[in-house]
Protein backbone atom coordinates (compact mmCIF):
# COMPACT_ATOMS: atom_id res chain seq x y z
CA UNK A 1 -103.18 104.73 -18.43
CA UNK A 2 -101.28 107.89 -17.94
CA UNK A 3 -101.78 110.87 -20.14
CA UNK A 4 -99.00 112.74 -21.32
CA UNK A 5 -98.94 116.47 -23.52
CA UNK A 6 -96.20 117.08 -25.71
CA UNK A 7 -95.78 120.71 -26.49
CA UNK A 8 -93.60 121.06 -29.79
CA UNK A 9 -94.11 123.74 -32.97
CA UNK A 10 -92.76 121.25 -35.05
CA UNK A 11 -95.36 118.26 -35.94
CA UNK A 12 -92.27 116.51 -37.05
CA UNK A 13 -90.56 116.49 -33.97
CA UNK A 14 -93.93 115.65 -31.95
CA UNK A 15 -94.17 112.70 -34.34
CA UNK A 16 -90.58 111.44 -33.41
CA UNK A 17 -91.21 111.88 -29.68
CA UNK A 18 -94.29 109.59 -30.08
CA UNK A 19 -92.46 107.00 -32.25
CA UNK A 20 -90.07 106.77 -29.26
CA UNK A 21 -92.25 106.44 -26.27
CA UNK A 22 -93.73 103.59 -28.53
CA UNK A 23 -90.06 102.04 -29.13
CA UNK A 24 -89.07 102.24 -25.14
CA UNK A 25 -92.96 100.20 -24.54
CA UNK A 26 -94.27 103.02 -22.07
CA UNK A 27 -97.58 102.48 -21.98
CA UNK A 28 -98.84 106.39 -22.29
CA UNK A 29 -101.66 108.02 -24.21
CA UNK A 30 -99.97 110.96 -26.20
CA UNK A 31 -101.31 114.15 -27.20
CA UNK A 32 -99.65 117.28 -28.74
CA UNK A 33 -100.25 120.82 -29.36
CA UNK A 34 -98.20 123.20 -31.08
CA UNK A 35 -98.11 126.45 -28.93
CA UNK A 36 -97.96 127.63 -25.53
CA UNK A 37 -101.60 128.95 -25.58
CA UNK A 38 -102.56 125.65 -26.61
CA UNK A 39 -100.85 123.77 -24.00
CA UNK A 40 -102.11 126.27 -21.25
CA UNK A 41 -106.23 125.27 -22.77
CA UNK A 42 -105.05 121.59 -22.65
CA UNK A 43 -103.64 121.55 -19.42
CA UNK A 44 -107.13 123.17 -17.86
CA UNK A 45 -109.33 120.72 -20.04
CA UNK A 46 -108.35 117.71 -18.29
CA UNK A 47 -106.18 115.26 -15.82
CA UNK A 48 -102.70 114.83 -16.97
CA UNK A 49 -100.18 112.37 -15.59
CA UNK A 50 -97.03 114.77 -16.79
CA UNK A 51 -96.13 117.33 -19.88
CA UNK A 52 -92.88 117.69 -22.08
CA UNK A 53 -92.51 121.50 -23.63
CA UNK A 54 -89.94 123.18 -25.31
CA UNK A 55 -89.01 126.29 -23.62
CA UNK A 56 -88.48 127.65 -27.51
CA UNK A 57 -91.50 128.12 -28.54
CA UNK A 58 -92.28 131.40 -30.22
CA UNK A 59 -95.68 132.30 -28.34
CA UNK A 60 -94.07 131.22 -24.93
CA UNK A 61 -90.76 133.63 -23.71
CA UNK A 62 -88.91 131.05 -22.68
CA UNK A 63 -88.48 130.32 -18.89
CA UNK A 64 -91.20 132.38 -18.65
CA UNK A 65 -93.66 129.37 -19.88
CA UNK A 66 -92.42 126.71 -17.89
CA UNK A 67 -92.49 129.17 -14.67
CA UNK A 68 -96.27 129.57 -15.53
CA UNK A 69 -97.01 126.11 -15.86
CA UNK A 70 -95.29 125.14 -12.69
CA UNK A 71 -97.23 127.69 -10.38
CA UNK A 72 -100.37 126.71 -11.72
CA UNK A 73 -99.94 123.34 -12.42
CA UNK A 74 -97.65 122.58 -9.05
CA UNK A 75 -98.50 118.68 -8.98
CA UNK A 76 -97.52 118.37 -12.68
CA UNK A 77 -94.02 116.53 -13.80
CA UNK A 78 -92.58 118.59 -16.25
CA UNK A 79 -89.71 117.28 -19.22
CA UNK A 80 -88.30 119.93 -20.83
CA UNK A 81 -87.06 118.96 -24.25
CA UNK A 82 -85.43 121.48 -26.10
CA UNK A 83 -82.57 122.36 -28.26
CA UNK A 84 -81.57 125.33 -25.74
CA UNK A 85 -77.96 124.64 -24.65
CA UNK A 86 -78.26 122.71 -20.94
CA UNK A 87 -75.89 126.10 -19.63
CA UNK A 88 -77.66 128.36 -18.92
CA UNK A 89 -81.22 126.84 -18.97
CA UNK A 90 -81.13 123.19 -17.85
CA UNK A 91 -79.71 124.72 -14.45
CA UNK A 92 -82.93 127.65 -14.72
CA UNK A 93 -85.73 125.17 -15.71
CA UNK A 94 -84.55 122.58 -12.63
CA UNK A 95 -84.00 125.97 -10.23
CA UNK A 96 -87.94 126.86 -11.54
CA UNK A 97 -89.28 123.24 -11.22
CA UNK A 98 -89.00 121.19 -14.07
CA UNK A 99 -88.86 117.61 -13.27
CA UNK A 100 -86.10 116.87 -15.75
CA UNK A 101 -84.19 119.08 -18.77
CA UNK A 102 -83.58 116.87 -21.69
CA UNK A 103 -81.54 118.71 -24.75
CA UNK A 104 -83.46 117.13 -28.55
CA UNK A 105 -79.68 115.95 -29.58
CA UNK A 106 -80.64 112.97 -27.42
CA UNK A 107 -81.36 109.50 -27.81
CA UNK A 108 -84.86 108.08 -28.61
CA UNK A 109 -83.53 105.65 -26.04
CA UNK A 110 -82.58 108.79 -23.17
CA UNK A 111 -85.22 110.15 -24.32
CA UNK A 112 -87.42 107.33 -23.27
CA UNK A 113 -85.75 106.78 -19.96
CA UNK A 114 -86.21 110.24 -19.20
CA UNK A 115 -89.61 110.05 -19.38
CA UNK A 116 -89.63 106.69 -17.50
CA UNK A 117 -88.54 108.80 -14.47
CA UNK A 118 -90.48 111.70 -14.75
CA UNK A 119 -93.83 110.22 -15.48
CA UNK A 120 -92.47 107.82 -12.12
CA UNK A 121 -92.49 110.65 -9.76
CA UNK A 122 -88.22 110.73 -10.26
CA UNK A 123 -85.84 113.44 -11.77
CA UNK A 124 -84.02 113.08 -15.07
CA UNK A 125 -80.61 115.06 -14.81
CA UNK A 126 -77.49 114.52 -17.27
CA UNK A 127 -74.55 114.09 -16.52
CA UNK A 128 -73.44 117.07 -18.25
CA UNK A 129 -76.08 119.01 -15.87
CA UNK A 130 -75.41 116.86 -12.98
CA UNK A 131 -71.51 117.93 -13.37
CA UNK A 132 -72.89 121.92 -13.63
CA UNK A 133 -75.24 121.21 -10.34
CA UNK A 134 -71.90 119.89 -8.08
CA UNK A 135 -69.80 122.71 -9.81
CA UNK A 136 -72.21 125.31 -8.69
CA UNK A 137 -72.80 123.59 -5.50
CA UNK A 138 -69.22 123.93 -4.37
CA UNK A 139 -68.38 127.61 -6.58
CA UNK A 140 -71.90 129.20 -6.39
CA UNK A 141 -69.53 132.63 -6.26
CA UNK A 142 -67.79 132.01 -9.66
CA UNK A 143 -71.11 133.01 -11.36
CA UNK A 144 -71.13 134.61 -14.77
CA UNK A 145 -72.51 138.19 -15.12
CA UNK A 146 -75.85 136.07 -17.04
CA UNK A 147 -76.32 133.91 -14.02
CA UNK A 148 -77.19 136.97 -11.59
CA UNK A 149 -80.77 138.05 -13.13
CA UNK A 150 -83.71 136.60 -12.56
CA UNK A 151 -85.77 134.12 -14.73
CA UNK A 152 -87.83 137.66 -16.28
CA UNK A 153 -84.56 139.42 -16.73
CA UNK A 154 -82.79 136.30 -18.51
CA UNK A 155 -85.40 136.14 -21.13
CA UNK A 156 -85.18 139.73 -21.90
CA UNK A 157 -81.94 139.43 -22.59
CA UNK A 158 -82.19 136.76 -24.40
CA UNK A 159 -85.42 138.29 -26.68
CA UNK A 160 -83.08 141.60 -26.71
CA UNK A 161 -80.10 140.21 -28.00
CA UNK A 162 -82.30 138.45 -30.83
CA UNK A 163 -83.15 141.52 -31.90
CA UNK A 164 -86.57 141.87 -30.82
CA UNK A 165 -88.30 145.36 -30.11
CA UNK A 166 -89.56 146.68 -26.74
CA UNK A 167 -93.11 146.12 -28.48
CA UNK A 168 -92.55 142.66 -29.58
CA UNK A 169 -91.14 141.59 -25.58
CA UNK A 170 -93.91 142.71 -24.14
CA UNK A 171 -96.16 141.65 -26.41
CA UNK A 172 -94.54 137.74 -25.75
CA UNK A 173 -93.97 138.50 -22.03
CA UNK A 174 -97.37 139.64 -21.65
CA UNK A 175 -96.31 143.46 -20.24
CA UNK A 176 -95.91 146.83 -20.83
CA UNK A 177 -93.17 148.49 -22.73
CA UNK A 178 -92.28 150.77 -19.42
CA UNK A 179 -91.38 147.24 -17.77
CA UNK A 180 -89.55 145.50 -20.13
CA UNK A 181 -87.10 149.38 -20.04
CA UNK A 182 -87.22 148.75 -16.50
CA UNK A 183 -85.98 145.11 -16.67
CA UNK A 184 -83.07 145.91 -19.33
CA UNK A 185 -82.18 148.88 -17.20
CA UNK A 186 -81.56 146.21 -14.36
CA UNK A 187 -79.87 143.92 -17.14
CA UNK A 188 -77.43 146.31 -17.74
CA UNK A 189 -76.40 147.30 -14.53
CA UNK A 190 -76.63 143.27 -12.93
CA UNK A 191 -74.08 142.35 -16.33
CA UNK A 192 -71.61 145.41 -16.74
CA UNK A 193 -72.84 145.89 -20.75
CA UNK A 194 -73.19 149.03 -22.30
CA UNK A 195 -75.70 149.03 -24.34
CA UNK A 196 -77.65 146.31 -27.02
CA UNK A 197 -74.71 145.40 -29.00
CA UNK A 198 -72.91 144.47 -26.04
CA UNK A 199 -75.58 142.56 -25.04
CA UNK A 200 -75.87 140.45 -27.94
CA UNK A 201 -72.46 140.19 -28.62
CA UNK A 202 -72.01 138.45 -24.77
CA UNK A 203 -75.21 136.37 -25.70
CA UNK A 204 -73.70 135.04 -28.62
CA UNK A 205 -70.33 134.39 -27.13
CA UNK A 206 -71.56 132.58 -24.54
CA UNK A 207 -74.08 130.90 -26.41
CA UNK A 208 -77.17 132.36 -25.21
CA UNK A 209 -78.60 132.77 -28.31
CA UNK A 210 -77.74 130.35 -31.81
CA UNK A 211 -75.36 131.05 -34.01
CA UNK A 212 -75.85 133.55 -36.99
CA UNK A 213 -73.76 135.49 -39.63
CA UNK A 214 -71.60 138.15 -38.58
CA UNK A 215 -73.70 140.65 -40.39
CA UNK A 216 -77.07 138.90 -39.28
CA UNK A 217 -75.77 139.18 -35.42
CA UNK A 218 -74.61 143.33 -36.34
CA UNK A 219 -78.08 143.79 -37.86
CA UNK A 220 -80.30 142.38 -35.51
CA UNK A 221 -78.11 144.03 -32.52
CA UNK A 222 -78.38 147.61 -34.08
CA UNK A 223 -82.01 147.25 -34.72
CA UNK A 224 -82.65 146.10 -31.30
CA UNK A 225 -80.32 148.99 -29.57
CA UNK A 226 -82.52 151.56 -31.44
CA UNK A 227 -85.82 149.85 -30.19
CA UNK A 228 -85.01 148.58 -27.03
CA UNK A 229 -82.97 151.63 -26.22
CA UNK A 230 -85.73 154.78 -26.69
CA UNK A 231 -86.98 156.60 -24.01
CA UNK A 232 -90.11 154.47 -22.13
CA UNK A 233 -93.13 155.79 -22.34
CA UNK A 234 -94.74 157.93 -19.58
């Protein structure tokens, strides 16, 4: 029987994926963890036939996680089921080498059939993300500013325009403060922005990051410029 790991903070939502790979009769033995550093203790504990994460989890920075579990775990499908919008990241986990990108507004019956395919050796792509693949296929040079960094840079960007501190991204990211300076130094330059609150204002317009107040979005911007924004340590 194949083995499958669902990786999900919410025991809710892990409960819902198992009630539908029980509805679409795939015959899989399920378990689930709640973090990324659980995931990474499963995955080295034993012989899994695939694993379906969410690239939001708190512990994990994003990309980042899926990234890590693709270059050590090269052989392993990997569903990524998340409520991150499919533009920008369904194109970035596919690009990184996620077997499938599968956004949680689905179907308990997509969601089945994607899992169908990627425990079967095949891809699961939407249409919606199939559409963004040709587009970018035949206009790879009408990128957006966002679409130029690279998987490290993208989630610092992301973390930065959430308001997070240089301490707190490098704490997730697993790296020193003097990098993640480095990184938004390239961020800014790669994107045009100014500073943090242009950052997070371009996040949130282009839906980057979820909606929040008007204040909430001026708050967390002006505490992240003043963080994110001092002088890196020597």
């Amino acid at each position: 029987m194949q083995k499958l790991l669902i990786v999900d903070e919410q025991p809710v939502m892990r409960a819902g994926i198992l009630h539908a790979i029980e509805a679409a009769g795939l015959s899989v033995a399920v378990e689930g963890v709640g973090s990324a550093a659980e995931a990474i203790n499963k995955l080295r504990s034993g012989i899994w036939s695939g694993a379906m994460i969410d690239i939001g989890l708190s512990d994990a920075g994003g990309i980042s996680f899926l990234n890590r579990l693709i270059k050590t775990h090269a052989d392993l499908p990997v569903l990524v089921f998340t409520a991150m919008p499919e533009s920008p990241y369904g194109l970035r986990a596919l690009r990184t080498g996620a077997a499938g990108f599968l956004h949680k507004s689905a179907s308990p019956e997509i969601l089945g059939e994607a899992l169908r395919r990627v425990l079967g050796g095949r891809r699961y792509v939407s249409p919606a993300l199939a559409e963004q693949l040709a587009d970018r296929m035949v206009n790879d040079s009408d990128r957006v500013p966002h679409e130029l960094l690279t998987d490290r840079e993208f989630e610092i960007f992301r973390l930065i325009a959430l308001g997070n501190s240089v301490a707190d991204i490098g704490e997730t990211l697993n790296i020193s403060p003097k990098t993640v300076h480095v990184h938004r130094a390239n961020i800014l330059r790669k994107t045009g922005l100014a500073d943090n609150r242009a950052l997070t204002s371009y996040a949130f317009e282009h839906r980057l990051i979820p909606g929040r107040r008007s204040e909430d979005r001026q708050r967390g911007s002006d505490g992240g410029a003043q963080q994110a924004s001092e002088a890196p340590p020597r």
